[in-house]
PDB file of N, CA and C in Angstrom:
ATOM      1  N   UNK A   1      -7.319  -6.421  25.762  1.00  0.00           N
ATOM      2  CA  UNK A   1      -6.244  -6.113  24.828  1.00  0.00           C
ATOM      3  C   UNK A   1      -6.704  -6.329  23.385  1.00  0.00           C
ATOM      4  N   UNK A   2      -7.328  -7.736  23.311  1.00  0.00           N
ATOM      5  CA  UNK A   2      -7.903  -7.611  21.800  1.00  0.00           C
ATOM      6  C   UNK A   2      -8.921  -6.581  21.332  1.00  0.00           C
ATOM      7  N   UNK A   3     -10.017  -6.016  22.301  1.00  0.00           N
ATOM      8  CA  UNK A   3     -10.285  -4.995  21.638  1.00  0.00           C
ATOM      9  C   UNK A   3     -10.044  -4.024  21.175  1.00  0.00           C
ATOM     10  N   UNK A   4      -8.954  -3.847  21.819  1.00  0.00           N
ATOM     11  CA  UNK A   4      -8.230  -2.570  21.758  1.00  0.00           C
ATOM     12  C   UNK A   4      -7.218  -2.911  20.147  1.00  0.00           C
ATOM     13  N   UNK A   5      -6.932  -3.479  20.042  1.00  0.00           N
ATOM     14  CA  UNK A   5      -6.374  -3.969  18.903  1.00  0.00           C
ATOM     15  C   UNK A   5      -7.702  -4.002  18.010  1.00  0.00           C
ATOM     16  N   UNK A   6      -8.373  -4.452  17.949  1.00  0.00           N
ATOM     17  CA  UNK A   6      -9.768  -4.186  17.432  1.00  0.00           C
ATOM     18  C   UNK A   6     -10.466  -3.142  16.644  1.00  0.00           C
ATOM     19  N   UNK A   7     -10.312  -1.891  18.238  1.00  0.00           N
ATOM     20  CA  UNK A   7     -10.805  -0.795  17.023  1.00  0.00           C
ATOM     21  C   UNK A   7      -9.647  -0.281  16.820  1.00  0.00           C
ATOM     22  N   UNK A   8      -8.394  -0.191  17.010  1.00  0.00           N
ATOM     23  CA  UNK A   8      -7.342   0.594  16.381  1.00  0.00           C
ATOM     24  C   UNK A   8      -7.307   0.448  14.763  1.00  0.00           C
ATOM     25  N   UNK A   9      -7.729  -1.368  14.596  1.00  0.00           N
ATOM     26  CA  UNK A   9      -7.450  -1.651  13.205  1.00  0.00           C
ATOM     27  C   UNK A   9      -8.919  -1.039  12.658  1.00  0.00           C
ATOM     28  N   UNK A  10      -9.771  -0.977  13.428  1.00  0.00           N
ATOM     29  CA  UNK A  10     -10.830  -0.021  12.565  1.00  0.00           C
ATOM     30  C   UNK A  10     -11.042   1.111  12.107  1.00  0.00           C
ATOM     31  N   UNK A  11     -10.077   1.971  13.331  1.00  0.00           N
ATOM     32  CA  UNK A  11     -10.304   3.342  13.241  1.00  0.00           C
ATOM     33  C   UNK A  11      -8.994   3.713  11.190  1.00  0.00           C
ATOM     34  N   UNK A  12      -8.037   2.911  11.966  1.00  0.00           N
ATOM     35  CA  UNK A  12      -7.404   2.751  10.208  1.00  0.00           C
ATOM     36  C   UNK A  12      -8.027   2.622   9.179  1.00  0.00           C
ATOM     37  N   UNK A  13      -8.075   1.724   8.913  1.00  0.00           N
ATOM     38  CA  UNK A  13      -9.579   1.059   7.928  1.00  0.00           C
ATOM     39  C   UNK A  13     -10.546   2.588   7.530  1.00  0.00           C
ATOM     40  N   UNK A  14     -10.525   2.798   8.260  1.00  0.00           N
ATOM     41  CA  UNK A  14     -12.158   4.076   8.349  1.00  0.00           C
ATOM     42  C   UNK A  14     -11.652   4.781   7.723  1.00  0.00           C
ATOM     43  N   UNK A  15     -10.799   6.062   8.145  1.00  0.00           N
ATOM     44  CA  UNK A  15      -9.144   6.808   7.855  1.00  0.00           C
ATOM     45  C   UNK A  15      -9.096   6.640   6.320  1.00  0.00           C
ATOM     46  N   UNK A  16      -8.323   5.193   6.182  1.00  0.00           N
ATOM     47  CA  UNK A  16      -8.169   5.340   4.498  1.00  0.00           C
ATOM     48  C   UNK A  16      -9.521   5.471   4.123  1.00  0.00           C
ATOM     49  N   UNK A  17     -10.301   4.674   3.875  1.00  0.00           N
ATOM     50  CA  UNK A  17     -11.457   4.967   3.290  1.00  0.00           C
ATOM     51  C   UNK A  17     -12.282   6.190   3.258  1.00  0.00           C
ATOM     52  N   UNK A  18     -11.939   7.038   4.200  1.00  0.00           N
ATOM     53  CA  UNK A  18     -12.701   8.418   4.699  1.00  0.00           C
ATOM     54  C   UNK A  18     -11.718   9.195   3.277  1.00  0.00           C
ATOM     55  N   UNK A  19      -9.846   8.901   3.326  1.00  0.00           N
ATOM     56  CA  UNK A  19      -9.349  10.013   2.514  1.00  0.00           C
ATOM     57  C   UNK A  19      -9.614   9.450   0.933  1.00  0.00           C
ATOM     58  N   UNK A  20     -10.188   7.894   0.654  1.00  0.00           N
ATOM     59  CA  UNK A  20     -10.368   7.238  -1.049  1.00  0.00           C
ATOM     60  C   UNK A  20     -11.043   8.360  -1.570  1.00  0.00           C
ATOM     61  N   UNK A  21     -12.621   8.891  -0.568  1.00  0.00           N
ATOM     62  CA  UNK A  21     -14.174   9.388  -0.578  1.00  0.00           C
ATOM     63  C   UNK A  21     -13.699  10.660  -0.936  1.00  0.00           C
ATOM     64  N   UNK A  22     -12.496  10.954  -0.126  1.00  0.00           N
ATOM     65  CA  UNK A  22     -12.524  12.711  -0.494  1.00  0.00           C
ATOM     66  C   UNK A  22     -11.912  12.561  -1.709  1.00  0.00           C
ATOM     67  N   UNK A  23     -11.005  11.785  -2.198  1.00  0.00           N
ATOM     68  CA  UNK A  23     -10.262  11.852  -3.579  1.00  0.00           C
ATOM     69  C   UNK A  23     -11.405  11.792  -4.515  1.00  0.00           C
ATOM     70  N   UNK A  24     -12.014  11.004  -4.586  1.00  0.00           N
ATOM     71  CA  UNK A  24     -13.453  10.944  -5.598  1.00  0.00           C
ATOM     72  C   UNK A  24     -14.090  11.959  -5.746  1.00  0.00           C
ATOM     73  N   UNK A  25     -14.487  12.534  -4.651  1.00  0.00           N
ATOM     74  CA  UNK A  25     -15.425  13.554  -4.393  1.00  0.00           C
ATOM     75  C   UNK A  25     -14.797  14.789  -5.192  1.00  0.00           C
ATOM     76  N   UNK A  26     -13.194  15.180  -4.849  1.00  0.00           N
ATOM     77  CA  UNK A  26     -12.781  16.256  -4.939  1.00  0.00           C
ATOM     78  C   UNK A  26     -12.370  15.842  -7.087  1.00  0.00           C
ATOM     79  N   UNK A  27     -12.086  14.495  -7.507  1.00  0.00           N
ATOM     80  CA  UNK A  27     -12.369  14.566  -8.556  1.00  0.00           C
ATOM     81  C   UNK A  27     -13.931  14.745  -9.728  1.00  0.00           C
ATOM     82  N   UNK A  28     -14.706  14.423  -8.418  1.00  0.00           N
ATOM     83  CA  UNK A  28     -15.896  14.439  -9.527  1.00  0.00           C
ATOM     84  C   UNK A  28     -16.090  16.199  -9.307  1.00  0.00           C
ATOM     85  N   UNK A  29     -15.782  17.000  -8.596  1.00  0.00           N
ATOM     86  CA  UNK A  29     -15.722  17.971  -8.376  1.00  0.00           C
ATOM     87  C   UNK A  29     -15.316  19.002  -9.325  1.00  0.00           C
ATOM     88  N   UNK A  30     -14.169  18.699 -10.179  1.00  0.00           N
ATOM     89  CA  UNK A  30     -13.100  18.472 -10.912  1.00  0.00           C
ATOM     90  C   UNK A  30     -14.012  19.165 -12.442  1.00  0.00           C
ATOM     91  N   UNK A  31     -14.423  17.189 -12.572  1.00  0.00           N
ATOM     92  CA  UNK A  31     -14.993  17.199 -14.209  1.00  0.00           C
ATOM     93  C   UNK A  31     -16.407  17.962 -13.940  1.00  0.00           C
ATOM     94  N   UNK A  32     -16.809  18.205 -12.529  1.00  0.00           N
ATOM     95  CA  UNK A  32     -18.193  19.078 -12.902  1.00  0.00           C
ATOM     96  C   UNK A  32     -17.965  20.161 -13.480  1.00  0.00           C
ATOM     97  N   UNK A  33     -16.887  21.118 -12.738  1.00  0.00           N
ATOM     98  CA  UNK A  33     -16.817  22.088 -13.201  1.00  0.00           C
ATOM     99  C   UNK A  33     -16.160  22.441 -14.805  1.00  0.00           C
ATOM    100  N   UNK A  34     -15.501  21.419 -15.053  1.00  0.00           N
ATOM    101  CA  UNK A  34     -15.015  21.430 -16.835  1.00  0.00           C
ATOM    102  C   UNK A  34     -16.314  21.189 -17.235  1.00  0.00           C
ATOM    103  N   UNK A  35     -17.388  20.691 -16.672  1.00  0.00           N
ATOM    104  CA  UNK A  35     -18.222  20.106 -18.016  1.00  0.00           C
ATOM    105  C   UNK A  35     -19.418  21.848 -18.160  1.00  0.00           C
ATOM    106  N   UNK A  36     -19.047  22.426 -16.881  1.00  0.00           N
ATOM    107  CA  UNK A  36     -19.981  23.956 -17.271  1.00  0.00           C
ATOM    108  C   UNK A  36     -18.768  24.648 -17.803  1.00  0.00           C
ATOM    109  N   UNK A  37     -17.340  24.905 -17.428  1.00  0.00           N
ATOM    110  CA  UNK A  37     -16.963  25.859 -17.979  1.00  0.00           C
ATOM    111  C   UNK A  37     -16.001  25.774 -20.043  1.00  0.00           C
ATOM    112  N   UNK A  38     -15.973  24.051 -20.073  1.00  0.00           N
ATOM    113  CA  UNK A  38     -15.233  23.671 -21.398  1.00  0.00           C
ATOM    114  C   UNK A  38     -16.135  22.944 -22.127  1.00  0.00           C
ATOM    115  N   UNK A  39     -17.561  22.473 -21.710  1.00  0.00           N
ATOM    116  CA  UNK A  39     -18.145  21.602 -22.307  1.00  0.00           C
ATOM    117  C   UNK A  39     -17.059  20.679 -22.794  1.00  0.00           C
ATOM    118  N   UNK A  40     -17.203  19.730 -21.826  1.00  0.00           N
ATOM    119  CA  UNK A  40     -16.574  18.123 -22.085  1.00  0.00           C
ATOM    120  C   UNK A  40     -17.776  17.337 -22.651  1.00  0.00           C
ATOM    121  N   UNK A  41     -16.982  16.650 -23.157  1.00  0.00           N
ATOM    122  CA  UNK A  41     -17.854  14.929 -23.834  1.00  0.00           C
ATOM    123  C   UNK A  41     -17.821  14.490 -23.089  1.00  0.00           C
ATOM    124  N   UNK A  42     -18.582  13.255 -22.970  1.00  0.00           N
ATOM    125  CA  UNK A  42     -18.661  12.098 -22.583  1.00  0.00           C
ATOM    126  C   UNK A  42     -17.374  11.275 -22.012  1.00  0.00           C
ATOM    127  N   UNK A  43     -16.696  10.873 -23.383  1.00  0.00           N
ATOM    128  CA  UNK A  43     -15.612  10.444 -23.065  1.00  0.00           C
ATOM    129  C   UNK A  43     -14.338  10.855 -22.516  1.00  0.00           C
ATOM    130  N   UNK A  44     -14.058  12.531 -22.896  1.00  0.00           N
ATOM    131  CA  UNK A  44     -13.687  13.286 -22.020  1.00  0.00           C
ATOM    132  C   UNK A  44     -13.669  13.531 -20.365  1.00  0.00           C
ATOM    133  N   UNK A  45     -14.941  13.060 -20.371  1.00  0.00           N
ATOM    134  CA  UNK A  45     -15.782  13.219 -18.634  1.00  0.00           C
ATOM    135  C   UNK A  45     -14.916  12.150 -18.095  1.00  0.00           C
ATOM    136  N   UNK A  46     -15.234  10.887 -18.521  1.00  0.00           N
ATOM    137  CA  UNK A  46     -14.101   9.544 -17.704  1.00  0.00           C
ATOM    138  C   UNK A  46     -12.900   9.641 -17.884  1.00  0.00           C
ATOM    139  N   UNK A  47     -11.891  10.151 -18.782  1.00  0.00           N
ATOM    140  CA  UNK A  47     -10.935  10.265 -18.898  1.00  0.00           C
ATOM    141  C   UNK A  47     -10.182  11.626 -17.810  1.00  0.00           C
ATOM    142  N   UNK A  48     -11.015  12.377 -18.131  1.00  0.00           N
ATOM    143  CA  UNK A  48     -10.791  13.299 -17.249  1.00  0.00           C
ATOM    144  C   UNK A  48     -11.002  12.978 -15.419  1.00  0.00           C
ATOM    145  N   UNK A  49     -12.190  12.265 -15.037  1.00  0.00           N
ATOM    146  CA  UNK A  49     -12.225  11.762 -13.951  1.00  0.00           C
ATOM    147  C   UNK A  49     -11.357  10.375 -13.276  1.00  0.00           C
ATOM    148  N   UNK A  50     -10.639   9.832 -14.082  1.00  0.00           N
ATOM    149  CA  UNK A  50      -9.971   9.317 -13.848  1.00  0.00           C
ATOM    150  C   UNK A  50      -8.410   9.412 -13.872  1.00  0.00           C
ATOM    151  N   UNK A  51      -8.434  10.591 -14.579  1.00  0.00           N
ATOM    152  CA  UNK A  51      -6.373  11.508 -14.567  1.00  0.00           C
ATOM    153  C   UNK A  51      -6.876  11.776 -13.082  1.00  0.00           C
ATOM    154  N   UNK A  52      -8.069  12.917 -12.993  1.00  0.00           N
ATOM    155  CA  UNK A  52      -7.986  13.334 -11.461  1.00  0.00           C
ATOM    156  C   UNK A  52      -7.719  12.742 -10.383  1.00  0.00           C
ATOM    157  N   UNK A  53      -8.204  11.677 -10.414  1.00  0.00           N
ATOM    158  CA  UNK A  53      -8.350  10.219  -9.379  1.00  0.00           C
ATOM    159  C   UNK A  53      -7.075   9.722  -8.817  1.00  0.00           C
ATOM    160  N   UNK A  54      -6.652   9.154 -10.159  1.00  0.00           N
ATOM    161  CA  UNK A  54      -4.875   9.105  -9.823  1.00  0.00           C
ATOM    162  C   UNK A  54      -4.390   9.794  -9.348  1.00  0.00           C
ATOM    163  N   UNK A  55      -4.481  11.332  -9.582  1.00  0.00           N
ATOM    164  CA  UNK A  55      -3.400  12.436  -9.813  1.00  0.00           C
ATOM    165  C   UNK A  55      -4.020  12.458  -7.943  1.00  0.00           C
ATOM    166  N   UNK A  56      -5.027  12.549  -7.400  1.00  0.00           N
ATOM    167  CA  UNK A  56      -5.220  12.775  -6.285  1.00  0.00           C
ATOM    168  C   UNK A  56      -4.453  11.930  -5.208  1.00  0.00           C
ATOM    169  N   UNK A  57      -4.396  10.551  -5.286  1.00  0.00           N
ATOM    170  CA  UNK A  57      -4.228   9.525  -4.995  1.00  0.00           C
ATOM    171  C   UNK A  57      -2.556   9.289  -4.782  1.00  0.00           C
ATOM    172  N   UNK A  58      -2.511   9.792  -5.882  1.00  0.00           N
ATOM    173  CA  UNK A  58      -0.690  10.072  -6.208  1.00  0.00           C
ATOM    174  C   UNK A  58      -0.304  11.188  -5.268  1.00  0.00           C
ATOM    175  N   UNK A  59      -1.320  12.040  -5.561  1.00  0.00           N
ATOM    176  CA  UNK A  59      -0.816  13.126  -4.065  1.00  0.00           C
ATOM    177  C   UNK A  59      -0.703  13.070  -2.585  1.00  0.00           C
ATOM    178  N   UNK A  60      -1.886  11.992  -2.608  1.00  0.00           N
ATOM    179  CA  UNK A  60      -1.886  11.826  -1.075  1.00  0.00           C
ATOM    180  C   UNK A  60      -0.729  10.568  -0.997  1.00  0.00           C
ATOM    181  N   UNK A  61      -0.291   9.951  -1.779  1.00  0.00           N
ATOM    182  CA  UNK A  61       0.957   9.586  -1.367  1.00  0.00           C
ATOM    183  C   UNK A  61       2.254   9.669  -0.990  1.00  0.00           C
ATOM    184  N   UNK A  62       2.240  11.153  -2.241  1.00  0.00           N
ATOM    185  CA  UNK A  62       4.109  12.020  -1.502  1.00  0.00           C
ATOM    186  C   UNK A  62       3.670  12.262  -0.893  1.00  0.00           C
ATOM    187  N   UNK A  63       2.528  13.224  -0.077  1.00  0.00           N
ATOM    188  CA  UNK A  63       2.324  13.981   1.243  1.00  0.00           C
ATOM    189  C   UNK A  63       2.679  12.666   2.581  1.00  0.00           C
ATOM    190  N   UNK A  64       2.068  11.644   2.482  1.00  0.00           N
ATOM    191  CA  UNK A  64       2.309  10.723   3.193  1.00  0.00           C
ATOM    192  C   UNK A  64       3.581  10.133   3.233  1.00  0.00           C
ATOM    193  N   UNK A  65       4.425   9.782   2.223  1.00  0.00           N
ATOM    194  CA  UNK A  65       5.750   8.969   2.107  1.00  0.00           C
ATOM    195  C   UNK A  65       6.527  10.364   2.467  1.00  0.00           C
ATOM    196  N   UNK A  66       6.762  11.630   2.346  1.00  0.00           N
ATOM    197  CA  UNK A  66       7.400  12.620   2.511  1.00  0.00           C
ATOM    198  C   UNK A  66       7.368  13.574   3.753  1.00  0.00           C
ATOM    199  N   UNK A  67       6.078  12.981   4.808  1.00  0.00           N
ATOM    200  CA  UNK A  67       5.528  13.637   5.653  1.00  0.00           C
ATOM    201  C   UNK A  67       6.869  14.700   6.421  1.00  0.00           C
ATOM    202  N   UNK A  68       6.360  15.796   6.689  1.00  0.00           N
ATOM    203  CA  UNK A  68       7.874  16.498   7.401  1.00  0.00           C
ATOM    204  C   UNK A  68       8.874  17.303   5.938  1.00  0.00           C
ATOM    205  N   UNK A  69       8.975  16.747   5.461  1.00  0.00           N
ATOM    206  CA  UNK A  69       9.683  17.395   4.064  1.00  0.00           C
ATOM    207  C   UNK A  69       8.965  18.342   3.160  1.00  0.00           C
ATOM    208  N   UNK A  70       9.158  19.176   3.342  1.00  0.00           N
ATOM    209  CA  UNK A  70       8.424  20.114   2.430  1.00  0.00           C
ATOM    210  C   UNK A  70       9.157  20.218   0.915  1.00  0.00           C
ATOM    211  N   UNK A  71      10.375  20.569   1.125  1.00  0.00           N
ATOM    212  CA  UNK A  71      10.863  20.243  -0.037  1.00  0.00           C
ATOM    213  C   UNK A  71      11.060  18.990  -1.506  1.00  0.00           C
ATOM    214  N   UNK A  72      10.808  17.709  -0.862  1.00  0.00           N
ATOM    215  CA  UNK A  72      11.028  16.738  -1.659  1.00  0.00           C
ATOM    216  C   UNK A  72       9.539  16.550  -2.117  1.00  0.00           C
ATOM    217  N   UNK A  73       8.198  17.187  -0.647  1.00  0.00           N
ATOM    218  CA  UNK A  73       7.231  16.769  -1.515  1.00  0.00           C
ATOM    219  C   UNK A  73       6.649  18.109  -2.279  1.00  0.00           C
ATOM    220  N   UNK A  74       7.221  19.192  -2.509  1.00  0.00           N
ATOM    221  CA  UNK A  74       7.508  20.327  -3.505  1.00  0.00           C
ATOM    222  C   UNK A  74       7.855  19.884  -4.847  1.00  0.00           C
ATOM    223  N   UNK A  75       8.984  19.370  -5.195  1.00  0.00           N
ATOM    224  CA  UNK A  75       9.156  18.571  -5.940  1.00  0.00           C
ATOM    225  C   UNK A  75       8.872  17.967  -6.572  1.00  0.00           C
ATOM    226  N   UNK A  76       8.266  16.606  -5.728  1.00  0.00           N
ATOM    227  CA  UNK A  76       7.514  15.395  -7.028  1.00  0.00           C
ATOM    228  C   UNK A  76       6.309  15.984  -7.112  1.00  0.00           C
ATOM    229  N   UNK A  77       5.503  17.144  -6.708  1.00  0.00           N
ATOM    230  CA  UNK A  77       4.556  17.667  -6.623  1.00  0.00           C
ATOM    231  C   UNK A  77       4.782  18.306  -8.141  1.00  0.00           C
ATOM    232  N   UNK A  78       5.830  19.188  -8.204  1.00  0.00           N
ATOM    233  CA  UNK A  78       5.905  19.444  -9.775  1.00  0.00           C
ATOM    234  C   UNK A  78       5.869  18.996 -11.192  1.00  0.00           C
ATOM    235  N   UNK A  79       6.299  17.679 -11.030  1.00  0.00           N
ATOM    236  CA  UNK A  79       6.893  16.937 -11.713  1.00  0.00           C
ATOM    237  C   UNK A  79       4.966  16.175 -11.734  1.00  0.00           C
ATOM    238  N   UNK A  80       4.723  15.426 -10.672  1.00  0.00           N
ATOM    239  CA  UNK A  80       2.891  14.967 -11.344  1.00  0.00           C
ATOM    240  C   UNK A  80       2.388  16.436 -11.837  1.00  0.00           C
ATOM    241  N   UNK A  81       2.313  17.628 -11.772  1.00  0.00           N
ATOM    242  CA  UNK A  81       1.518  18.021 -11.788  1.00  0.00           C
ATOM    243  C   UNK A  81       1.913  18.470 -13.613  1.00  0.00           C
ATOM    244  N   UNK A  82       3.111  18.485 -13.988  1.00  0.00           N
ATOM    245  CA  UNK A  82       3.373  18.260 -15.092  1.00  0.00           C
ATOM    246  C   UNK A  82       3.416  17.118 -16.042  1.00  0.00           C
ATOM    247  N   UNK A  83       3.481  15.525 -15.479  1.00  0.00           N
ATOM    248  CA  UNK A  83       2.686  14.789 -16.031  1.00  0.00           C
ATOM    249  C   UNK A  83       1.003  15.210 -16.007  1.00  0.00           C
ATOM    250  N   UNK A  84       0.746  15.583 -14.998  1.00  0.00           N
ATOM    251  CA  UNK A  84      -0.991  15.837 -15.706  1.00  0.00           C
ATOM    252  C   UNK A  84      -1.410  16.559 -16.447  1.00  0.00           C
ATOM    253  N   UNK A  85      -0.534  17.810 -16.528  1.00  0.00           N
ATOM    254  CA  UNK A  85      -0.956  18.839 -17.493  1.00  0.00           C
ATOM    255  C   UNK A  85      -0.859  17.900 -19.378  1.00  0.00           C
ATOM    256  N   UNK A  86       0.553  17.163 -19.220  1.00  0.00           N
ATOM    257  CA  UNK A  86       0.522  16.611 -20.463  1.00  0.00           C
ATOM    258  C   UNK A  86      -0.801  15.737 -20.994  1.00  0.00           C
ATOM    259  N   UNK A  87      -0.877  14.956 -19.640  1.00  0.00           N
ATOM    260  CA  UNK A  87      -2.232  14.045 -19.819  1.00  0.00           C
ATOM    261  C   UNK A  87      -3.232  14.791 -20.417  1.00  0.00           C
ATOM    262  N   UNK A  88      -4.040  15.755 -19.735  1.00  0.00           N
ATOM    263  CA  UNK A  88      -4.900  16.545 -19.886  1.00  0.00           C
ATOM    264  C   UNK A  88      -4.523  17.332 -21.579  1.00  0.00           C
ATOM    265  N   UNK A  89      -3.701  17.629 -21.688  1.00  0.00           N
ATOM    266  CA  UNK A  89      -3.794  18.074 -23.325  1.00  0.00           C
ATOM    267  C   UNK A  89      -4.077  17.092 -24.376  1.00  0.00           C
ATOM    268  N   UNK A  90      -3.629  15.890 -24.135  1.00  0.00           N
ATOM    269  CA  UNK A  90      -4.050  14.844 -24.515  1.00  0.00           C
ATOM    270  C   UNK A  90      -5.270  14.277 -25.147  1.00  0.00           C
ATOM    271  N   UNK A  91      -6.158  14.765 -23.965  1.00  0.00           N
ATOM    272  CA  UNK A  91      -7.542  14.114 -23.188  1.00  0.00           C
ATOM    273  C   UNK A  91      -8.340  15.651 -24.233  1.00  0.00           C
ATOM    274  N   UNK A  92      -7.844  16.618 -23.722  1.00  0.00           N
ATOM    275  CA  UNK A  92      -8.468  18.049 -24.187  1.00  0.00           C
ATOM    276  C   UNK A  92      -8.347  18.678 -25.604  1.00  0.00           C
ATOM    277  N   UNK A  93      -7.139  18.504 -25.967  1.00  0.00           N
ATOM    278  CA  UNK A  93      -6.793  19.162 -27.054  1.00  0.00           C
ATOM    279  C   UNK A  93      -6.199  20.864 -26.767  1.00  0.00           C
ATOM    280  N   UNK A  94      -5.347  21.250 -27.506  1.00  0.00           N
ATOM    281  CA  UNK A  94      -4.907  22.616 -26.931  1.00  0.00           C
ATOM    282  C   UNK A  94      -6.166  23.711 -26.914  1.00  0.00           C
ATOM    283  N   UNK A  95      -7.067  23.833 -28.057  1.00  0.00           N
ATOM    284  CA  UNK A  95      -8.313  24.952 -27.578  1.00  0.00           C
ATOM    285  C   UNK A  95      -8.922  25.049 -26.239  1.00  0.00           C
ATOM    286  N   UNK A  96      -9.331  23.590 -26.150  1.00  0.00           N
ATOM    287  CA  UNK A  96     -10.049  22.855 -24.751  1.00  0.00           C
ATOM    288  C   UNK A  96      -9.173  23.838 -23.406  1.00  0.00           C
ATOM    289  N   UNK A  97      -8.076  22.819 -23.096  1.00  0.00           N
ATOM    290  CA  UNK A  97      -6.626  23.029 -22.279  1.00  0.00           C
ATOM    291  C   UNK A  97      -6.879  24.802 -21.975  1.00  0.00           C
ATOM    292  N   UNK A  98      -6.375  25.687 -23.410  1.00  0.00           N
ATOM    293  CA  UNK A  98      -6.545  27.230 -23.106  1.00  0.00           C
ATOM    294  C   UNK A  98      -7.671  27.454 -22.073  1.00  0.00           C
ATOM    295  N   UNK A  99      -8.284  26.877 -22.526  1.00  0.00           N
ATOM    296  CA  UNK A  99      -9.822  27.906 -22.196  1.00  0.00           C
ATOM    297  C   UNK A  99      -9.612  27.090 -20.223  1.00  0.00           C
ATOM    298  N   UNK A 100      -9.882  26.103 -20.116  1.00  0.00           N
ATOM    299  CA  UNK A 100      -9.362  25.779 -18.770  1.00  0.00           C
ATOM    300  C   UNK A 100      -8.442  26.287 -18.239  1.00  0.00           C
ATOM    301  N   UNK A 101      -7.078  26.514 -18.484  1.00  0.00           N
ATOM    302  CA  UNK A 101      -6.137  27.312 -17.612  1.00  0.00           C
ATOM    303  C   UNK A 101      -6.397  28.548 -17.996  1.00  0.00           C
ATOM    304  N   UNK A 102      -7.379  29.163 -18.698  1.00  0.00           N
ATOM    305  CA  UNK A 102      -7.713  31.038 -18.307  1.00  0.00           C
ATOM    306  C   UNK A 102      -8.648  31.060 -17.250  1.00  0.00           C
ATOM    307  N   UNK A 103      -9.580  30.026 -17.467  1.00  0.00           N
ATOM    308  CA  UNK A 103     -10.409  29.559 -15.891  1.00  0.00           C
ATOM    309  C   UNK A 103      -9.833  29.622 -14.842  1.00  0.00           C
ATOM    310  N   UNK A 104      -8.691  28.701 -14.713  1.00  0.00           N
ATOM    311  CA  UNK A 104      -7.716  28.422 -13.574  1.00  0.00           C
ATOM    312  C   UNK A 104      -7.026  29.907 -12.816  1.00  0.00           C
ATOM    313  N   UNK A 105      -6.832  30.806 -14.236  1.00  0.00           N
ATOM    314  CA  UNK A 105      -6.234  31.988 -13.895  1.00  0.00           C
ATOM    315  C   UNK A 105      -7.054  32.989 -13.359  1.00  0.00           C
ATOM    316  N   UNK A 106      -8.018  33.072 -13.755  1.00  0.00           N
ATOM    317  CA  UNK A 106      -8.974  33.561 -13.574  1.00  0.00           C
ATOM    318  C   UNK A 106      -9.349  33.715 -11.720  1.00  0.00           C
ATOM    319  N   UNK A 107      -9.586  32.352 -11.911  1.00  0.00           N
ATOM    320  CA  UNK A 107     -10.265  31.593  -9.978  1.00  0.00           C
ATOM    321  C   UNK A 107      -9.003  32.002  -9.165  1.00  0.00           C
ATOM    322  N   UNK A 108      -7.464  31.764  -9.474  1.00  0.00           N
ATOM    323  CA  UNK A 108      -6.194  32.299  -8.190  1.00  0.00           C
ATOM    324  C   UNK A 108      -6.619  34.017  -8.456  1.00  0.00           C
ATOM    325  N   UNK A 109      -7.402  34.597  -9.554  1.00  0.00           N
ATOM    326  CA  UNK A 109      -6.890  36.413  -9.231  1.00  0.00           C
ATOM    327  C   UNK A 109      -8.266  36.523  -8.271  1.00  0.00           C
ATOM    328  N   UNK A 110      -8.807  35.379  -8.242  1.00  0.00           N
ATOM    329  CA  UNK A 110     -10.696  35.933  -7.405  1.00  0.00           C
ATOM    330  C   UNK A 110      -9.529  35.732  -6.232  1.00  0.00           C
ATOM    331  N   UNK A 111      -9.213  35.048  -5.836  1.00  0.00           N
ATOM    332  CA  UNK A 111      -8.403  34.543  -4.542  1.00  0.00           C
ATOM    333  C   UNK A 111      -7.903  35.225  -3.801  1.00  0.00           C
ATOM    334  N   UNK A 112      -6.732  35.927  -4.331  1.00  0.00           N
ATOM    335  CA  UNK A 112      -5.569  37.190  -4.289  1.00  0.00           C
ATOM    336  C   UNK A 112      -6.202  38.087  -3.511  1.00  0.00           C
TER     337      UNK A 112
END
């Protein structure tokens, strides 16, 4: 019985840590591609990798606290993703910001 209790608490353990790796990953992912398509700074680069981080982190939390609800996690989904946009103008400046969301627009018409 205790092992079994054992690896259950491992296979958890693993789990979160497996989804921290993808949040990182999918943020450094993030500022790579700003730093070829907006030329970011330096300080830009951490600031920017760290809105992502949160903002990821924050996501995988409504998806989790909301699981089954599509609608509520629709919602606060809007609402971070409009705190980040503010962040990010912030961090960017409006020239910066443009030139990234024509990128953005750009990558959903390759999609389509």
């Amino acid at each position: 019985m205790k092992k079994i209790i054992v690896v259950l608490f491992l296979m958890v353990i693993s789990v979160s840590t497996y989804s921290q790796k993808r949040f990182e990953t999918e943020a450094k992912a993030t500022v790579e591609t700003m730093k070829t398509v907006i030329s970011i700074t330096s300080e830009e680069e951490v600031a920017i990798y760290n809105l992502e981080l949160k903002s990821n982190l924050k996501r995988g939390e409504i998806r989790k606290n909301n699981a089954g609800n599509q609608s509520q996690i629709r919602t606060e989904m809007k609402v971070l993703d409009k705190e980040k946009r503010q962040d990010m103008m912030k961090i960017l400046g409006k020239s910066k910001m443009a030139e990234w969301s024509n990128y953005l627009k750009e990558q959903r018409k390759k999609k389509e």
